[in-house]
Protein backbone atom coordinates (compact mmCIF):
# COMPACT_ATOMS: atom_id res chain seq x y z
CA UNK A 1 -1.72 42.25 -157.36
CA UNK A 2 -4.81 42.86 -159.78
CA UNK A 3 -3.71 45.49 -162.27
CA UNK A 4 -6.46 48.24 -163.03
CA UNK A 5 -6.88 48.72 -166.53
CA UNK A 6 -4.50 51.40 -168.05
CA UNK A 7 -6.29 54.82 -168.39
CA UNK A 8 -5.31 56.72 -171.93
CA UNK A 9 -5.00 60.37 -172.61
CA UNK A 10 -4.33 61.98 -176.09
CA UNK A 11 -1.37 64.01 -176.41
CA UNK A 12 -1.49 67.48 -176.41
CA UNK A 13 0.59 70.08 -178.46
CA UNK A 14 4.02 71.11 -176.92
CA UNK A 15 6.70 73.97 -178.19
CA UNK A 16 9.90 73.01 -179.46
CA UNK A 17 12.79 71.01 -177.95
CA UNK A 18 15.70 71.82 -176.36
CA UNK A 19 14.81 74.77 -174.59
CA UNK A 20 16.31 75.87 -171.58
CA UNK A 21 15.32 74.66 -168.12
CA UNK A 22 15.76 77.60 -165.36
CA UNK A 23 16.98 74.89 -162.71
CA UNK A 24 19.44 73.00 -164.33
CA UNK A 25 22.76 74.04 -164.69
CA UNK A 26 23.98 72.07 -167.36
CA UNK A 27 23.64 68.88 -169.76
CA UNK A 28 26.17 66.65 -168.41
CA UNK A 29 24.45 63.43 -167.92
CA UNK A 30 27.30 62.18 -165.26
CA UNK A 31 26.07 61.15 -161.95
CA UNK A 32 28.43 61.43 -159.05
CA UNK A 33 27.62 57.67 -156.78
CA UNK A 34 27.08 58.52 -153.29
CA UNK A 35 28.14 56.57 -150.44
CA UNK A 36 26.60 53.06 -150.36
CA UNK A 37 23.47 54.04 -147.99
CA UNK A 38 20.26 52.60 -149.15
CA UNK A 39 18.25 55.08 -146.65
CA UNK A 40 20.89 58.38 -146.71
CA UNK A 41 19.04 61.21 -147.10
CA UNK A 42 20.77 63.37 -150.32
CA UNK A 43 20.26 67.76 -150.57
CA UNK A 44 19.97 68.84 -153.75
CA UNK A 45 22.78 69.57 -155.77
CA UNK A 46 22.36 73.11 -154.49
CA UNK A 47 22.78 71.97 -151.10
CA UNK A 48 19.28 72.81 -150.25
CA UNK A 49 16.45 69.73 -148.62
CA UNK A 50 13.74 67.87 -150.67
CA UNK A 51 11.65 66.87 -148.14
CA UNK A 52 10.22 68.53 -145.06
CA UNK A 53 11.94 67.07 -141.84
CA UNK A 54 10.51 63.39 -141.33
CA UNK A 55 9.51 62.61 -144.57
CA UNK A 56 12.61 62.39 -146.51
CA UNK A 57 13.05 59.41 -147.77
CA UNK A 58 16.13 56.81 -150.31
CA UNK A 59 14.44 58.78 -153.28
CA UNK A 60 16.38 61.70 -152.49
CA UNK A 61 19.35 59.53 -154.31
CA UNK A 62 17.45 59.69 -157.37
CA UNK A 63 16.47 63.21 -157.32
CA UNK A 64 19.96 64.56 -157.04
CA UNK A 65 21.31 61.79 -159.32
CA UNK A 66 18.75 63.51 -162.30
CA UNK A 67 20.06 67.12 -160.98
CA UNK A 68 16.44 68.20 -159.47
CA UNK A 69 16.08 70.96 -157.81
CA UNK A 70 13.89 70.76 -154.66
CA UNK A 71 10.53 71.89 -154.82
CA UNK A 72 10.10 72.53 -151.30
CA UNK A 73 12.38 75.49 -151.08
CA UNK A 74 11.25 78.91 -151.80
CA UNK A 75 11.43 79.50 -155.73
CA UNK A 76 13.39 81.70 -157.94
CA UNK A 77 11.89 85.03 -158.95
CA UNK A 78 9.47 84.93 -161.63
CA UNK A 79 8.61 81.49 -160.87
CA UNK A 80 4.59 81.19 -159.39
CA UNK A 81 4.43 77.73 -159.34
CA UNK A 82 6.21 74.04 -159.67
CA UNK A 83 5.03 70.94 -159.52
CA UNK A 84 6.81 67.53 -159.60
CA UNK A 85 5.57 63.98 -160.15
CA UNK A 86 8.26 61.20 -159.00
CA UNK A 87 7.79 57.90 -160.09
CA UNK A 88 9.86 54.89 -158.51
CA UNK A 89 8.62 51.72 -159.70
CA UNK A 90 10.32 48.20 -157.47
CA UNK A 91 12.21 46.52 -160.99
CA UNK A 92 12.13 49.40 -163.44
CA UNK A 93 14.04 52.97 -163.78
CA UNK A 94 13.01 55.88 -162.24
CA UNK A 95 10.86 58.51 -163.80
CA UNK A 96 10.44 62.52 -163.28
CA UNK A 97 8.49 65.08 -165.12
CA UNK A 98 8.04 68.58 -163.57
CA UNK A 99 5.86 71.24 -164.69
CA UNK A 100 7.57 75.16 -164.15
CA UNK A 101 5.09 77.96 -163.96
CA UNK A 102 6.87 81.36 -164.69
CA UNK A 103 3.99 84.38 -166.02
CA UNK A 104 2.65 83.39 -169.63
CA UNK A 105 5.61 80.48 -169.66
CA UNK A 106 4.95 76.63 -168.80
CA UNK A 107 8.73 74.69 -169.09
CA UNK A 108 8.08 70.97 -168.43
CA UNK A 109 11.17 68.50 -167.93
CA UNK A 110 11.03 64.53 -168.18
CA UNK A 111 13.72 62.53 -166.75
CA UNK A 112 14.57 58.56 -166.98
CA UNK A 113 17.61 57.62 -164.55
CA UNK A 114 19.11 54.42 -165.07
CA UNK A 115 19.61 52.29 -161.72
CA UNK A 116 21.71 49.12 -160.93
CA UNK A 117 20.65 45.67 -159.67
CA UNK A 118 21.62 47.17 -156.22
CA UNK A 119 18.99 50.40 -156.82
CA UNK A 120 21.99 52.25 -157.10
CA UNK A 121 21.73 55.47 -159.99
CA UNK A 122 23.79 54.89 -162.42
CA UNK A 123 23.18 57.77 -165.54
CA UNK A 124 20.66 59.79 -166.67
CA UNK A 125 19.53 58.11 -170.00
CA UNK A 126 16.62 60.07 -171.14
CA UNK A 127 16.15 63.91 -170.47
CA UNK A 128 14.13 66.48 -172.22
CA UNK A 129 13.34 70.17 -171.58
CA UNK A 130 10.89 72.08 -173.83
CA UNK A 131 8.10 74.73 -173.55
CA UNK A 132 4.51 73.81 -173.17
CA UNK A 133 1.76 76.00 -175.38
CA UNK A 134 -2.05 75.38 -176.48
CA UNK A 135 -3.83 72.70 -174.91
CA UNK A 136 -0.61 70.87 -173.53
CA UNK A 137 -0.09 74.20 -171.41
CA UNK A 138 -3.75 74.11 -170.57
CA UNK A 139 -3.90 70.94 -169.45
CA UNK A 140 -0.84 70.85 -166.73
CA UNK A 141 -1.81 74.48 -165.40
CA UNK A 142 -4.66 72.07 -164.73
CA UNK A 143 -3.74 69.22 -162.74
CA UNK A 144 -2.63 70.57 -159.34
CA UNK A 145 -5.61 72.28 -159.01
CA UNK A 146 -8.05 69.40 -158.77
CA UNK A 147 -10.69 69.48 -156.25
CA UNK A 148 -9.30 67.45 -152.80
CA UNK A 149 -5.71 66.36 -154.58
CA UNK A 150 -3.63 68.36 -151.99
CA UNK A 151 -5.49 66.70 -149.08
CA UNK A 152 -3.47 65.17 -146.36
CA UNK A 153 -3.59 61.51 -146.21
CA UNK A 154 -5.19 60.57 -142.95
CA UNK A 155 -4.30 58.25 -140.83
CA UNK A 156 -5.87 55.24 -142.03
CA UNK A 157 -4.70 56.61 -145.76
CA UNK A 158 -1.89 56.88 -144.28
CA UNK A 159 -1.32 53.71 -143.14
CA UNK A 160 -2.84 51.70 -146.45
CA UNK A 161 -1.43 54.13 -148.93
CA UNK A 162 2.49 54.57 -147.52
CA UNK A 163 3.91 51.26 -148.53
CA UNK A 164 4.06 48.42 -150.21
CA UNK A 165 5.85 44.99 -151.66
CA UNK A 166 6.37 44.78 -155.44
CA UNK A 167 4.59 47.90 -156.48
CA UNK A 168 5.51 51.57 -157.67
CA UNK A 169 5.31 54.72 -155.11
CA UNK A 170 3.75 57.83 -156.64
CA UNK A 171 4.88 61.35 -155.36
CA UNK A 172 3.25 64.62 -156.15
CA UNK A 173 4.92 67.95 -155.03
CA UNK A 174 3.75 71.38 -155.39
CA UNK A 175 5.10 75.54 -154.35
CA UNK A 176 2.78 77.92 -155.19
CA UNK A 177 1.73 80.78 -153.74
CA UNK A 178 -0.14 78.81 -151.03
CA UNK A 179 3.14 77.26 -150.21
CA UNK A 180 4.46 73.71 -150.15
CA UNK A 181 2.35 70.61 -150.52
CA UNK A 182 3.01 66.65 -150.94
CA UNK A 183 1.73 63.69 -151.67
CA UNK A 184 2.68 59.88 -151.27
CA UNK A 185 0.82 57.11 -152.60
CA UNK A 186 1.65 53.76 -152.82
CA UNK A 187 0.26 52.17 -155.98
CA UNK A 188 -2.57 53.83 -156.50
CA UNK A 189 -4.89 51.69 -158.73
CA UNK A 190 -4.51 48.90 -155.99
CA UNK A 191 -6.36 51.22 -153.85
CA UNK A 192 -8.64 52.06 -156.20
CA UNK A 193 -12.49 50.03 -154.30
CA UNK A 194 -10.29 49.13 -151.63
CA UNK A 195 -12.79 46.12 -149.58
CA UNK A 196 -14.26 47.73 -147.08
CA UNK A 197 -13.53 45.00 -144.40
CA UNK A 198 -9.61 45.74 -145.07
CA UNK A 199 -10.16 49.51 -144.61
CA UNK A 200 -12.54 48.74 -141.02
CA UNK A 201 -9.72 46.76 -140.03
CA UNK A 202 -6.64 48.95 -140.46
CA UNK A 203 -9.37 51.60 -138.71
CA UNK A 204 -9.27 48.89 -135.81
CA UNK A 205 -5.72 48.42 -135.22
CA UNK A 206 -5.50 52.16 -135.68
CA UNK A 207 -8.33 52.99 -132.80
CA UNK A 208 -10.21 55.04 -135.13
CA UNK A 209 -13.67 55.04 -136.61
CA UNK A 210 -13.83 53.22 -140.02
CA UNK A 211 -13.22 55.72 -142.89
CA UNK A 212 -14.22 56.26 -146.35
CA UNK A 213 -11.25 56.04 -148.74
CA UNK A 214 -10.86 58.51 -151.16
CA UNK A 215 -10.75 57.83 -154.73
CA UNK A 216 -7.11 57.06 -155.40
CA UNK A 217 -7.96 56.83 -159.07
CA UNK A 218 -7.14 60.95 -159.22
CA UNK A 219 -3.37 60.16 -158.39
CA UNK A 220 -3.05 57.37 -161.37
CA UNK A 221 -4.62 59.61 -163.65
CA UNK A 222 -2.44 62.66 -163.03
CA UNK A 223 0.78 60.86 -162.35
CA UNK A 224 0.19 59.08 -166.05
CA UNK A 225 -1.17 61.98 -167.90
CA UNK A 226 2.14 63.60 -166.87
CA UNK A 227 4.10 60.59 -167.81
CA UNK A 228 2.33 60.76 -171.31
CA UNK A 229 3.11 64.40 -171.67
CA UNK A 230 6.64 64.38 -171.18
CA UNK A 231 6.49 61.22 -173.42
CA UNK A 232 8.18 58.60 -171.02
CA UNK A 233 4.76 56.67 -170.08
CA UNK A 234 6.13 53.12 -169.51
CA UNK A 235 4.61 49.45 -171.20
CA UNK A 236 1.63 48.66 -168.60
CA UNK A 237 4.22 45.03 -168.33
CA UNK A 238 6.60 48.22 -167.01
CA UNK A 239 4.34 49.45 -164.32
CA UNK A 240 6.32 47.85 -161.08
């Protein structure tokens, strides 16, 4: 799989460390192993579902492992907005930052969760909690409001952007006052000038009209300025 070249972002300023994050309870990095189920659906650890119905999927595992809270769920009071990037690469550890929106206040957390040979979690070796201000705060008030992000995949999307072999799968969540939203891409920059004769003939075997893809380059973009931000952007050798 042809790589796309790695797009760079300067950092921008962030508060201090170690502040609080309103949705975890505490700093124990001790993950309880759940029963050996590659594809068991896991709540959060408040009991409460990740995913709407039907598009849960293993990285609920890894969620609860890093003690996330779920996004889709209706939010605490005070809070007007959260939004989650989840990155699962095939050979490397997972990765979550999330961005919490509460008035004047933007709390971002970054997580790294160790996994076995078997994909299993293992511990949470990297996590970080601290207050966004300046242009860092600017910048991630930003990002889920891009024109056409929050889109639903259709179904030729759908299809060419929902799996893959060997790759990393990219998942944006949002609650805001318009309510819950998701996204799931499947390595984005392969998708990035997808040939058109692959795209006509997915359309085919789909009985629809050929499509124009969207530029998938918007997902890469956010889902590694994010990474960059909460200061766990992997090696581009660390990618898959």
């Amino acid at each position: 799989m042809k790589r796309a070249a790695l797009i760079l972002f300067s950092m921008f300023a962030c508060g201090a460390l170690g502040e609080d994050d309103p949705f975890v309870a505490d700093g124990s990095d001790k993950v309880v192993v759940q029963e050996d189920d590659a594809f068991k659906v896991i709540a959060d650890p408040a009991g409460k579902a990740y995913f709407p119905e039907g598009r849960a999927s293993y990285y609920t595992k890894y969620l609860s492992a890093m003690k996330e809270p779920s996004v889709l769920s209706p939010q605490e009071k005070g809070v007007e907005r959260v939004f989650r990037f989840t990155y699962l690469r095939s050979f490397h550890d997972p990765l979550v930052v999330r961005i919490t929106e509460t008035g004047d206040t933007v709390t971002a957390r970054a997580v790294r969760l160790e996994m076995d040979q078997q994909y299993q979690p293992v511990k949470i070796v990297s996590d970080r909690t601290w207050k966004l201000d300046g242009e860092g705060r600017k910048a991630v008030k930003a990002l889920p409001e891009q024109k056409g992000f929050w889109t639903p995949l259709n179904l030729v999307e759908e299809a060419i952007a929902s799996s893959g072999l060997d790759g990393s799968k990219w998942v944006f969540e949002v609650h805001d006052k318009d309510g819950y939203r998701m996204i799931d891409v499947w390595t984005p920059e392969a998708l990035v000038g997808m040939d058109k004769d692959v795209v006509d003939r997915v359309s085919g075997d789909l009985g629809k009209e050929p499509v124009t893809m969207r530029d998938f380059l918007i997902y890469k973009k956010t889902g590694e300025k994010l990474l960059e931000i909460g200061g766990i952007l992997p090696e581009p050798d660390d990618r898959y």
